[in-house]
PDB file of N, CA and C in Angstrom:
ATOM      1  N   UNK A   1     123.586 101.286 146.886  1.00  0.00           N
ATOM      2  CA  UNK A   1     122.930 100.686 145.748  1.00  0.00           C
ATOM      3  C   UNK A   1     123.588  99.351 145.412  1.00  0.00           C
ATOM      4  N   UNK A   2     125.010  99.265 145.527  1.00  0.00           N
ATOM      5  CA  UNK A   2     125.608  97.901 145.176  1.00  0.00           C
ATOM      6  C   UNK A   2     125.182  97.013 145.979  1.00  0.00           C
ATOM      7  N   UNK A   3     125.230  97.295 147.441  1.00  0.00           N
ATOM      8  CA  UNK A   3     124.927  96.371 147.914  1.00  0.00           C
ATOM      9  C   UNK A   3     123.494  95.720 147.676  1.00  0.00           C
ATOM     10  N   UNK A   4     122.827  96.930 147.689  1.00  0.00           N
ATOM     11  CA  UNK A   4     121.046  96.643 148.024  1.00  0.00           C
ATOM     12  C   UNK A   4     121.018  95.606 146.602  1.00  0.00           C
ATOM     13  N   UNK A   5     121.662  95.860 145.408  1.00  0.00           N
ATOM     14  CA  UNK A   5     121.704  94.434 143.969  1.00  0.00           C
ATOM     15  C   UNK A   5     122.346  93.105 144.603  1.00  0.00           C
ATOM     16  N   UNK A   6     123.415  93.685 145.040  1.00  0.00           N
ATOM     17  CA  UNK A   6     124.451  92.341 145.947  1.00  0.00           C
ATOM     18  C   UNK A   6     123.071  91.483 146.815  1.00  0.00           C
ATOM     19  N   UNK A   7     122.487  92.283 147.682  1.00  0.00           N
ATOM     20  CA  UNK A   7     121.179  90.825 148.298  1.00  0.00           C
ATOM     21  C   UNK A   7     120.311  90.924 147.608  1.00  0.00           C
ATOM     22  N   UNK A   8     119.584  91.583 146.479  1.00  0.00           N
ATOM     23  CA  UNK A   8     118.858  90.337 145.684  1.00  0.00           C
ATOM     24  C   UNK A   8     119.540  89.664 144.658  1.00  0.00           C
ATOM     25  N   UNK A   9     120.566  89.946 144.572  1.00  0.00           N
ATOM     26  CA  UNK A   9     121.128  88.803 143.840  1.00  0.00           C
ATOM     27  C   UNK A   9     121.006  87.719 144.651  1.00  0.00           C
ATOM     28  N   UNK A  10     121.448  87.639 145.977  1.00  0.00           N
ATOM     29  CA  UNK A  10     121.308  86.615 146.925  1.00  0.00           C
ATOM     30  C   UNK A  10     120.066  86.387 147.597  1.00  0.00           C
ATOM     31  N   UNK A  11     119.202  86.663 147.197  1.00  0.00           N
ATOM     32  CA  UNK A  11     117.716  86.559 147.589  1.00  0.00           C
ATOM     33  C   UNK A  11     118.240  86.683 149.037  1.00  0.00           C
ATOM     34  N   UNK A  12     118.200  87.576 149.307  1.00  0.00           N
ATOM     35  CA  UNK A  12     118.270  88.270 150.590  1.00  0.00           C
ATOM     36  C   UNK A  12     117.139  88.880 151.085  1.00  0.00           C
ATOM     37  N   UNK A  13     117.019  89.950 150.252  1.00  0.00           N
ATOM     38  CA  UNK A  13     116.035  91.033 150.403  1.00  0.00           C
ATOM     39  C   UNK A  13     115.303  90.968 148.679  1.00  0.00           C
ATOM     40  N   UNK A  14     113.918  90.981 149.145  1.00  0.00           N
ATOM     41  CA  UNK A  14     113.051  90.262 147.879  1.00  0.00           C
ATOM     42  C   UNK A  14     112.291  91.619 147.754  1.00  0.00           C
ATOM     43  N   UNK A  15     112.263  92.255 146.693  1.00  0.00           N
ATOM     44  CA  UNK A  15     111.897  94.102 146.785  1.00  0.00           C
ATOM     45  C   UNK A  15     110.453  93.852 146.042  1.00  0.00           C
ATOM     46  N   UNK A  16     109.868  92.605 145.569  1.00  0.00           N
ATOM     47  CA  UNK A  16     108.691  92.258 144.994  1.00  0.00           C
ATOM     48  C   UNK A  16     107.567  92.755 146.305  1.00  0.00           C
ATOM     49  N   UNK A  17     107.945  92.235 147.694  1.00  0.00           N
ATOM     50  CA  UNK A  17     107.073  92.316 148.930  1.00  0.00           C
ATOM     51  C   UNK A  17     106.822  94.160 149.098  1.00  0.00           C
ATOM     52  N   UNK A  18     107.673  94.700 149.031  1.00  0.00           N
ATOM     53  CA  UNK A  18     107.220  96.135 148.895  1.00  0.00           C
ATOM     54  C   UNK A  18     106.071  96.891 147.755  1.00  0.00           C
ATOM     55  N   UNK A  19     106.139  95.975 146.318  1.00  0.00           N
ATOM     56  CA  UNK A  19     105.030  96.411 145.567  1.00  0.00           C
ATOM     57  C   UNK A  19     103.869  96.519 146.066  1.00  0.00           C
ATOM     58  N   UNK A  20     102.779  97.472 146.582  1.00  0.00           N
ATOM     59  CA  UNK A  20     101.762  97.095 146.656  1.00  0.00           C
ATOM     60  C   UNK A  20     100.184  97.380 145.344  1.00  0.00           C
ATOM     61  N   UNK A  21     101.056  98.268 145.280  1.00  0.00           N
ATOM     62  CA  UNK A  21     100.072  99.014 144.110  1.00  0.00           C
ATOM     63  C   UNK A  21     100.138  98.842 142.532  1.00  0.00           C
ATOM     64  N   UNK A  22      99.682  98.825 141.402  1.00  0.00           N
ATOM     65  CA  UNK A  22     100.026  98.932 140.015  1.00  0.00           C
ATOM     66  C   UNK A  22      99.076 100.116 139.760  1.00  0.00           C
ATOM     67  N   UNK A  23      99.367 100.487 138.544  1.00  0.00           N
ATOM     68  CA  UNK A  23      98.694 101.785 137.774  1.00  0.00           C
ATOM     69  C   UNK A  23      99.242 101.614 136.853  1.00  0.00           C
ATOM     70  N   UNK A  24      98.439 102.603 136.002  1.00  0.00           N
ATOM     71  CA  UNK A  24      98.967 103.298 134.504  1.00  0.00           C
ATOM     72  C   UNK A  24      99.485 105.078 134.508  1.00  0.00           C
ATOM     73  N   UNK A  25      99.637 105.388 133.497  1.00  0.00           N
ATOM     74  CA  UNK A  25     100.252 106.533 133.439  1.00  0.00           C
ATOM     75  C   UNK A  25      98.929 107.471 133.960  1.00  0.00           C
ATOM     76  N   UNK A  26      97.599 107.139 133.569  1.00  0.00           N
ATOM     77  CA  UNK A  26      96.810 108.070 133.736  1.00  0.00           C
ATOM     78  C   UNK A  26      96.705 108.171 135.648  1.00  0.00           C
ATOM     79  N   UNK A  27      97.090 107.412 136.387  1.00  0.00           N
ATOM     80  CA  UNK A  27      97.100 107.366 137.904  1.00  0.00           C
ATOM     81  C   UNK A  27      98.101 108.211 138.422  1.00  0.00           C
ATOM     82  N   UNK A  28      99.113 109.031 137.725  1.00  0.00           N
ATOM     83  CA  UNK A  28      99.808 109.299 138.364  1.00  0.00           C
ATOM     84  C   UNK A  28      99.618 110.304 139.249  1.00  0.00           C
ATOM     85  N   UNK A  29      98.845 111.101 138.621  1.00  0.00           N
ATOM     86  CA  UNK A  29      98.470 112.649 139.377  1.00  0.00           C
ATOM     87  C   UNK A  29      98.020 112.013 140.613  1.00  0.00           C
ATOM     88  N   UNK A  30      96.961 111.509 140.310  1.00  0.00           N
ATOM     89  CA  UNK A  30      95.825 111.532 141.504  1.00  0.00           C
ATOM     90  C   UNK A  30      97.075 110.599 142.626  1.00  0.00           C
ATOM     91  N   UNK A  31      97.656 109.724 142.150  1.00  0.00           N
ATOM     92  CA  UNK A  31      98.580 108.695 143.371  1.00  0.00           C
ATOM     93  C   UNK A  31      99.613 109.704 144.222  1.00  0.00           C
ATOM     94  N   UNK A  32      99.813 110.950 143.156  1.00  0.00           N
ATOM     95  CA  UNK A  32     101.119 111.558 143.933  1.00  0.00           C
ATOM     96  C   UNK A  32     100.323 112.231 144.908  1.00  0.00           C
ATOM     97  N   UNK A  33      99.067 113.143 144.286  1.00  0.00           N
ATOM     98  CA  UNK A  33      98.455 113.956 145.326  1.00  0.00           C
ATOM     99  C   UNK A  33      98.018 113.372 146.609  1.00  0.00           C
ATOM    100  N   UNK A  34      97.436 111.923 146.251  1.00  0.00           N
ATOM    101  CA  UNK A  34      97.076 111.869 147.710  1.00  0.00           C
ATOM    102  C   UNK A  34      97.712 110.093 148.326  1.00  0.00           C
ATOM    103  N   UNK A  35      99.052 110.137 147.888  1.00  0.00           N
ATOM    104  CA  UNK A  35      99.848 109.394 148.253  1.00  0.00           C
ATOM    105  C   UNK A  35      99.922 109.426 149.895  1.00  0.00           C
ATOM    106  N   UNK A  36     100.271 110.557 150.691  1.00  0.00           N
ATOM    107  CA  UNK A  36     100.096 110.532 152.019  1.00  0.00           C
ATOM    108  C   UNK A  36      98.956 109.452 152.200  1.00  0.00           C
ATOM    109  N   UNK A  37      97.775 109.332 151.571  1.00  0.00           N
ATOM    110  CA  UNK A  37      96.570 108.724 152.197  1.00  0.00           C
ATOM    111  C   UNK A  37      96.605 107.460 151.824  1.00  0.00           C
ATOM    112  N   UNK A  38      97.209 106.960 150.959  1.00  0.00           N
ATOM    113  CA  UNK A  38      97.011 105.652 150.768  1.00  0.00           C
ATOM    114  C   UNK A  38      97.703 104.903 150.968  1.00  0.00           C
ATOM    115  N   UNK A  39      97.290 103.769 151.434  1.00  0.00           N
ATOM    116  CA  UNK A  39      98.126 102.641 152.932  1.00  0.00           C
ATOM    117  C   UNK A  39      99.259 101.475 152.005  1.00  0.00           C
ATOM    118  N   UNK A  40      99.772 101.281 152.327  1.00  0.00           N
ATOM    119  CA  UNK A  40     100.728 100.290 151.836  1.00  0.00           C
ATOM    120  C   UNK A  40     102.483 100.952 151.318  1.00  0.00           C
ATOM    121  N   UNK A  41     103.045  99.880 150.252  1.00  0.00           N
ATOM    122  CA  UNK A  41     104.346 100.405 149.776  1.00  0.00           C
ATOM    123  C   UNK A  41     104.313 100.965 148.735  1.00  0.00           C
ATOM    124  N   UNK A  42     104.969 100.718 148.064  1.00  0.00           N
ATOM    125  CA  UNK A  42     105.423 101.274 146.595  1.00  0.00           C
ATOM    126  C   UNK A  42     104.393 100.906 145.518  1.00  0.00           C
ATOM    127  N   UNK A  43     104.082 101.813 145.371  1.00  0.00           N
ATOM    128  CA  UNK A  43     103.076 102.622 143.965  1.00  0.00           C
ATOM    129  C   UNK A  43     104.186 101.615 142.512  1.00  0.00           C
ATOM    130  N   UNK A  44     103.523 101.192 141.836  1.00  0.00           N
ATOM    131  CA  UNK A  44     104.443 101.005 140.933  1.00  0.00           C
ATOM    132  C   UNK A  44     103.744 101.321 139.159  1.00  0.00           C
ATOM    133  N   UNK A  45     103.871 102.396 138.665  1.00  0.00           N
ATOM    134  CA  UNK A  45     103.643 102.920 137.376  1.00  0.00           C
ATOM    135  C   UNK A  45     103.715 102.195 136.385  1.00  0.00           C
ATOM    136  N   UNK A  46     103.328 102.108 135.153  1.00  0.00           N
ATOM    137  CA  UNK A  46     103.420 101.784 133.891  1.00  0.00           C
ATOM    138  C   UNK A  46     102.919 103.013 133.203  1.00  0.00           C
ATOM    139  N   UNK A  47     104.205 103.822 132.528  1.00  0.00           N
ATOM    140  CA  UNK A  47     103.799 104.860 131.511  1.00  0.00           C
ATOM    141  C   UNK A  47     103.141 104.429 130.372  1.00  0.00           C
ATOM    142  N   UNK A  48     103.021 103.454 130.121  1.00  0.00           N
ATOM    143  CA  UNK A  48     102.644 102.797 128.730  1.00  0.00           C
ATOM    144  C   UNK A  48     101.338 102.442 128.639  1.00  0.00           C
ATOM    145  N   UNK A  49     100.662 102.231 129.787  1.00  0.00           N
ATOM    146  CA  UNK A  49      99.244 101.503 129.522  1.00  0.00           C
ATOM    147  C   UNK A  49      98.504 102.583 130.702  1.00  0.00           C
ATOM    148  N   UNK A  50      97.129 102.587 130.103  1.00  0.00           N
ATOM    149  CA  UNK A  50      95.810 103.175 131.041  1.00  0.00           C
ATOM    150  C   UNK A  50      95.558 101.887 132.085  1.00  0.00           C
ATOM    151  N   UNK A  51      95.475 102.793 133.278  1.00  0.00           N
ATOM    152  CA  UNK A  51      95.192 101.708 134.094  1.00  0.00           C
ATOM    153  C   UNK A  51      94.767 102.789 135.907  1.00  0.00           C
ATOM    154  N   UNK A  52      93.665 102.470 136.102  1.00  0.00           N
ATOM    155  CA  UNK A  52      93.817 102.846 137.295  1.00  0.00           C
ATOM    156  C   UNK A  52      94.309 102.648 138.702  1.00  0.00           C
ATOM    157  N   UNK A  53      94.789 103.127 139.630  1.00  0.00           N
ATOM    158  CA  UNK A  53      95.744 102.432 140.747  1.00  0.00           C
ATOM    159  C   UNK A  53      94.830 101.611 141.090  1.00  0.00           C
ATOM    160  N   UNK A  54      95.622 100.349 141.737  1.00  0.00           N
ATOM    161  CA  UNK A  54      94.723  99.255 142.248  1.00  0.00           C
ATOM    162  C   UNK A  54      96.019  98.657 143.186  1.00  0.00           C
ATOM    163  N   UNK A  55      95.643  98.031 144.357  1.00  0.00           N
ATOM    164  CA  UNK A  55      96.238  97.447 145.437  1.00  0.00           C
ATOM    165  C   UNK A  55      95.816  95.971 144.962  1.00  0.00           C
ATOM    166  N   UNK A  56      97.096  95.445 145.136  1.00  0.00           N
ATOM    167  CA  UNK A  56      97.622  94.110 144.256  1.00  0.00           C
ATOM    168  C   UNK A  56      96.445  92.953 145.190  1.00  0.00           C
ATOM    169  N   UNK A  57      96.061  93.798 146.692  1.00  0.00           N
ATOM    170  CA  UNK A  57      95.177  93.033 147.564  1.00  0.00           C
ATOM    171  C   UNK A  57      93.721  92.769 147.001  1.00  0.00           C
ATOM    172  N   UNK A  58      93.194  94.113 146.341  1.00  0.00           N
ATOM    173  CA  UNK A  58      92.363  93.876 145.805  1.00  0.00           C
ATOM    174  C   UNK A  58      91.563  93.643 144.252  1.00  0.00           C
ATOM    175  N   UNK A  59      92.588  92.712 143.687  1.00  0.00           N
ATOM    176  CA  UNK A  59      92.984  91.811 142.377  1.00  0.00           C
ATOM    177  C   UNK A  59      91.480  91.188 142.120  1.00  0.00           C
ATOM    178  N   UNK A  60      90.910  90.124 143.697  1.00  0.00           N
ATOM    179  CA  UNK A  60      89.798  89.407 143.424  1.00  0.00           C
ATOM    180  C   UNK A  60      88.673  89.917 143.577  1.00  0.00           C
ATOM    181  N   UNK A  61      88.668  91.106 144.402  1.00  0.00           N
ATOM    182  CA  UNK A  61      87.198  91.920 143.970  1.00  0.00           C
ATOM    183  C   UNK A  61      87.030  92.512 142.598  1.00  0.00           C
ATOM    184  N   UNK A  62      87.940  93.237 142.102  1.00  0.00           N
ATOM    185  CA  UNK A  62      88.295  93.781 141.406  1.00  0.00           C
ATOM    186  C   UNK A  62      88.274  92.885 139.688  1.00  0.00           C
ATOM    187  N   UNK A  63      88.129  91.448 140.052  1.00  0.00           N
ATOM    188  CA  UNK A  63      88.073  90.373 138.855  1.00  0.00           C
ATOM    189  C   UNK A  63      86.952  90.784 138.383  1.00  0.00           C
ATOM    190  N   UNK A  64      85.880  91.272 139.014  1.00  0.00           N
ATOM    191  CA  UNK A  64      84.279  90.960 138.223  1.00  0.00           C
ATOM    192  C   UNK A  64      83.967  92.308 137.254  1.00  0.00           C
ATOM    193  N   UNK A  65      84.682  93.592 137.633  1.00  0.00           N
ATOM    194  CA  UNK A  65      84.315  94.500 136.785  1.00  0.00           C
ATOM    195  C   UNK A  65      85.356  94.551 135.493  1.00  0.00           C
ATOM    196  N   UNK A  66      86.568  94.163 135.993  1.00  0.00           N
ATOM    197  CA  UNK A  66      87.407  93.762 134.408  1.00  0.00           C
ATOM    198  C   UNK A  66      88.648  92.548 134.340  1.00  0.00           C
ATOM    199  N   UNK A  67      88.094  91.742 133.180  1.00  0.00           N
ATOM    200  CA  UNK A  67      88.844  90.341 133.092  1.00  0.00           C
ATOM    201  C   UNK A  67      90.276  90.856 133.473  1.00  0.00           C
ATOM    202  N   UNK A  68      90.928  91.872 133.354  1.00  0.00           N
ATOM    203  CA  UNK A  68      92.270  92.405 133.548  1.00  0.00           C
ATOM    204  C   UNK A  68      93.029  91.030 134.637  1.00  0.00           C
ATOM    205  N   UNK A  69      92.015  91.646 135.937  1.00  0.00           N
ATOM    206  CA  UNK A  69      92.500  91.574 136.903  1.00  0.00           C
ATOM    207  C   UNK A  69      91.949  90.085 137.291  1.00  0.00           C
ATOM    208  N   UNK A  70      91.516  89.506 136.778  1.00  0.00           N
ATOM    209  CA  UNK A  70      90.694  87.721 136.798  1.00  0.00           C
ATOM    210  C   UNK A  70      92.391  87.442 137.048  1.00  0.00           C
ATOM    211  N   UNK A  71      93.075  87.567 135.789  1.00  0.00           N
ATOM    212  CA  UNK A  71      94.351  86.684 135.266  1.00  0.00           C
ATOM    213  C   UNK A  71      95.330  87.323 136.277  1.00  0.00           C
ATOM    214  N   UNK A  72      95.247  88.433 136.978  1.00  0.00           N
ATOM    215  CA  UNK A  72      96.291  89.112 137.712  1.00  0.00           C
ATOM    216  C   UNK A  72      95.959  88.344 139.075  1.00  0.00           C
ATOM    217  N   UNK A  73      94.934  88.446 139.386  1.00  0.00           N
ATOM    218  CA  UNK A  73      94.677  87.975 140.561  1.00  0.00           C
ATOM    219  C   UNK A  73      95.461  86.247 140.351  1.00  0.00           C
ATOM    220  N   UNK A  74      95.222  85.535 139.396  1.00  0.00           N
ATOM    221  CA  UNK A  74      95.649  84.178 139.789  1.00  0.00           C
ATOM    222  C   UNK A  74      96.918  84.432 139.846  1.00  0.00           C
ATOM    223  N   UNK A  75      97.668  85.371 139.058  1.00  0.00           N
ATOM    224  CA  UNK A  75      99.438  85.278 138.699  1.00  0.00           C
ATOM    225  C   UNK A  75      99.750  85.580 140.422  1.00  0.00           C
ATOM    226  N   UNK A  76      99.308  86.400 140.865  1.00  0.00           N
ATOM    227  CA  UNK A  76      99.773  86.955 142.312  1.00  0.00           C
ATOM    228  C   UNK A  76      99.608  85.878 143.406  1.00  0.00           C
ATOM    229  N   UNK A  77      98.143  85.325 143.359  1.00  0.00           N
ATOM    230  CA  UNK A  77      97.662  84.424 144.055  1.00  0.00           C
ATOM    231  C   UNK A  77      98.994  83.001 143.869  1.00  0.00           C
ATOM    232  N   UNK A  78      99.535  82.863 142.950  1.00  0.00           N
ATOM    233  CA  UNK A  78     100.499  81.809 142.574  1.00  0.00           C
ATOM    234  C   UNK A  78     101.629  82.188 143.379  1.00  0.00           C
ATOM    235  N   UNK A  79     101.919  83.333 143.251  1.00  0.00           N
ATOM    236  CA  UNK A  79     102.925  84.530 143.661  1.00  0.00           C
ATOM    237  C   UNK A  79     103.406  84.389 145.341  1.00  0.00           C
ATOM    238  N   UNK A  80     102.482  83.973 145.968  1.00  0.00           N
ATOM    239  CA  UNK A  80     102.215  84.209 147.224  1.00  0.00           C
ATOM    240  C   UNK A  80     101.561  85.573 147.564  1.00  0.00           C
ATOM    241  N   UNK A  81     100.855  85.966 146.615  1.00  0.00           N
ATOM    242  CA  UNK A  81     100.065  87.585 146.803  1.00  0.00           C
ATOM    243  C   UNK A  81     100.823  88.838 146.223  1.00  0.00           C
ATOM    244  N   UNK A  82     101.965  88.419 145.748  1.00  0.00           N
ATOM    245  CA  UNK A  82     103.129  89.427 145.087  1.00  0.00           C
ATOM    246  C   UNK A  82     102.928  89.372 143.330  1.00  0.00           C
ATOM    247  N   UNK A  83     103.228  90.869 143.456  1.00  0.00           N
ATOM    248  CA  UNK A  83     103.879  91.285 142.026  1.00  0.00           C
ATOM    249  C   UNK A  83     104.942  90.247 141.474  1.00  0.00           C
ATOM    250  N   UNK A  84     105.132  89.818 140.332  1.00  0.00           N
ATOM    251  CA  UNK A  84     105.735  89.282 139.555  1.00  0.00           C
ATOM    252  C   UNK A  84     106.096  89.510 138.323  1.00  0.00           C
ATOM    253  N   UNK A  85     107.419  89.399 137.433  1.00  0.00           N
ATOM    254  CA  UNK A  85     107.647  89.305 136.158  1.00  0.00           C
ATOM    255  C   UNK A  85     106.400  88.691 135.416  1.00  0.00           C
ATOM    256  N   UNK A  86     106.172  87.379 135.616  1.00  0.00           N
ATOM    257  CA  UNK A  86     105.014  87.295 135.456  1.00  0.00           C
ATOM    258  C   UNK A  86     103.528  87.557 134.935  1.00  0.00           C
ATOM    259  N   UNK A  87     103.300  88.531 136.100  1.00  0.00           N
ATOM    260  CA  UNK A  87     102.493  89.294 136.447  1.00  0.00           C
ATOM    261  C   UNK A  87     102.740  91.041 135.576  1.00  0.00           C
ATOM    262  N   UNK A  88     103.878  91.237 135.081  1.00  0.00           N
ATOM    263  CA  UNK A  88     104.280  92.328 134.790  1.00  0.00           C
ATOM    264  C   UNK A  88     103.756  92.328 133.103  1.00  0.00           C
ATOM    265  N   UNK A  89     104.358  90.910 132.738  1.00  0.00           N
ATOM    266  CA  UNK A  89     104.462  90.721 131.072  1.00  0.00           C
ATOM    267  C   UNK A  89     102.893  90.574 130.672  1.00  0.00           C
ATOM    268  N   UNK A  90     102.211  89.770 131.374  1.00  0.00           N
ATOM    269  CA  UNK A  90     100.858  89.959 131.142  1.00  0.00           C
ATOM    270  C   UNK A  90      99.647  90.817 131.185  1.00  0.00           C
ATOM    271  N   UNK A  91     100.491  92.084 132.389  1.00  0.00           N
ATOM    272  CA  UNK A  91      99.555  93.239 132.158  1.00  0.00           C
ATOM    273  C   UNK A  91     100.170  93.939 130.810  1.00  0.00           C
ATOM    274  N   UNK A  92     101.164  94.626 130.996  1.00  0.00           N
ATOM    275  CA  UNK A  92     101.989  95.129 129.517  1.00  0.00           C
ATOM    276  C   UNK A  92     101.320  94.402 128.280  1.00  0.00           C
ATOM    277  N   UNK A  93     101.295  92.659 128.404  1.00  0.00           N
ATOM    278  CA  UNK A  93     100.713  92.468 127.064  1.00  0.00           C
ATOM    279  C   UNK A  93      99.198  92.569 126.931  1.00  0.00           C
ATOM    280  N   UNK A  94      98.434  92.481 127.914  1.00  0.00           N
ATOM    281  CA  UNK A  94      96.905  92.714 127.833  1.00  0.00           C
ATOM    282  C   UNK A  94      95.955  94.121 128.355  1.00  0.00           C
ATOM    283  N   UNK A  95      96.780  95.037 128.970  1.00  0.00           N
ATOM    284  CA  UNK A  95      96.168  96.378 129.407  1.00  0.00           C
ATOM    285  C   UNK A  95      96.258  97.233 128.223  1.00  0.00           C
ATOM    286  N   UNK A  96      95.296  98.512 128.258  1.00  0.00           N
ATOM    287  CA  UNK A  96      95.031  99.310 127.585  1.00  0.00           C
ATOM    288  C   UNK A  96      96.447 100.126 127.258  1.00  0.00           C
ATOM    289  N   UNK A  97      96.645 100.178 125.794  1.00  0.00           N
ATOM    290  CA  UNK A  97      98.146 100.891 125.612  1.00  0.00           C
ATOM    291  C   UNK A  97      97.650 102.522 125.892  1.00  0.00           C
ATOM    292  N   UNK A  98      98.182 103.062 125.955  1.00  0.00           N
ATOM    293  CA  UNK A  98      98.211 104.929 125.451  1.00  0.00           C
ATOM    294  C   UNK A  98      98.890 105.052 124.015  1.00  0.00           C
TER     295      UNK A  98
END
């Protein structure tokens, strides 16, 4: 663990490229159950807000059925296609709380 902080402290190893997914608390069931099936890295939760899993890839289809993801899609798109602080503070401040 020290080390794995030791290189991103040194932008070594950038653990943003492993995010692929976001959700809310209500995703969790369904992500654990059929986690085997779904392609990519790390699932990444928010207990705090409703949100269904979504692959950070598909941000710009995903723009037309809710503005959510309009503003996510550009933060990522800025991003180089990655999760971001960013990207974190603006869902937290604009997604559905529980």
């Amino acid at each position: 663990m020290r080390i794995a902080l030791k290189l991103m402290e040194q932008n070594v190893i950038k653990p943003a490229v492993m995010i692929t997914h976001i959700g809310g608390l209500n995703a969790v069931a369904d992500t654990i159950i059929n986690l085997p099936k779904i392609p990519g890295g790390k699932k990444l939760i928010y207990t705090n807000i409703k949100l269904n899993l979504a692959a950070i890839e598909d941000f710009k289809n995903l723009q037309n059925k809710n503005l959510l993801f309009k503003e996510l899609y550009n933060i990522t798109e800025k991003n180089k296609g990655l999760w971001s602080l960013e990207a974190e503070e603006y869902l937290l401040a604009n997604a559905e709380k529980i």
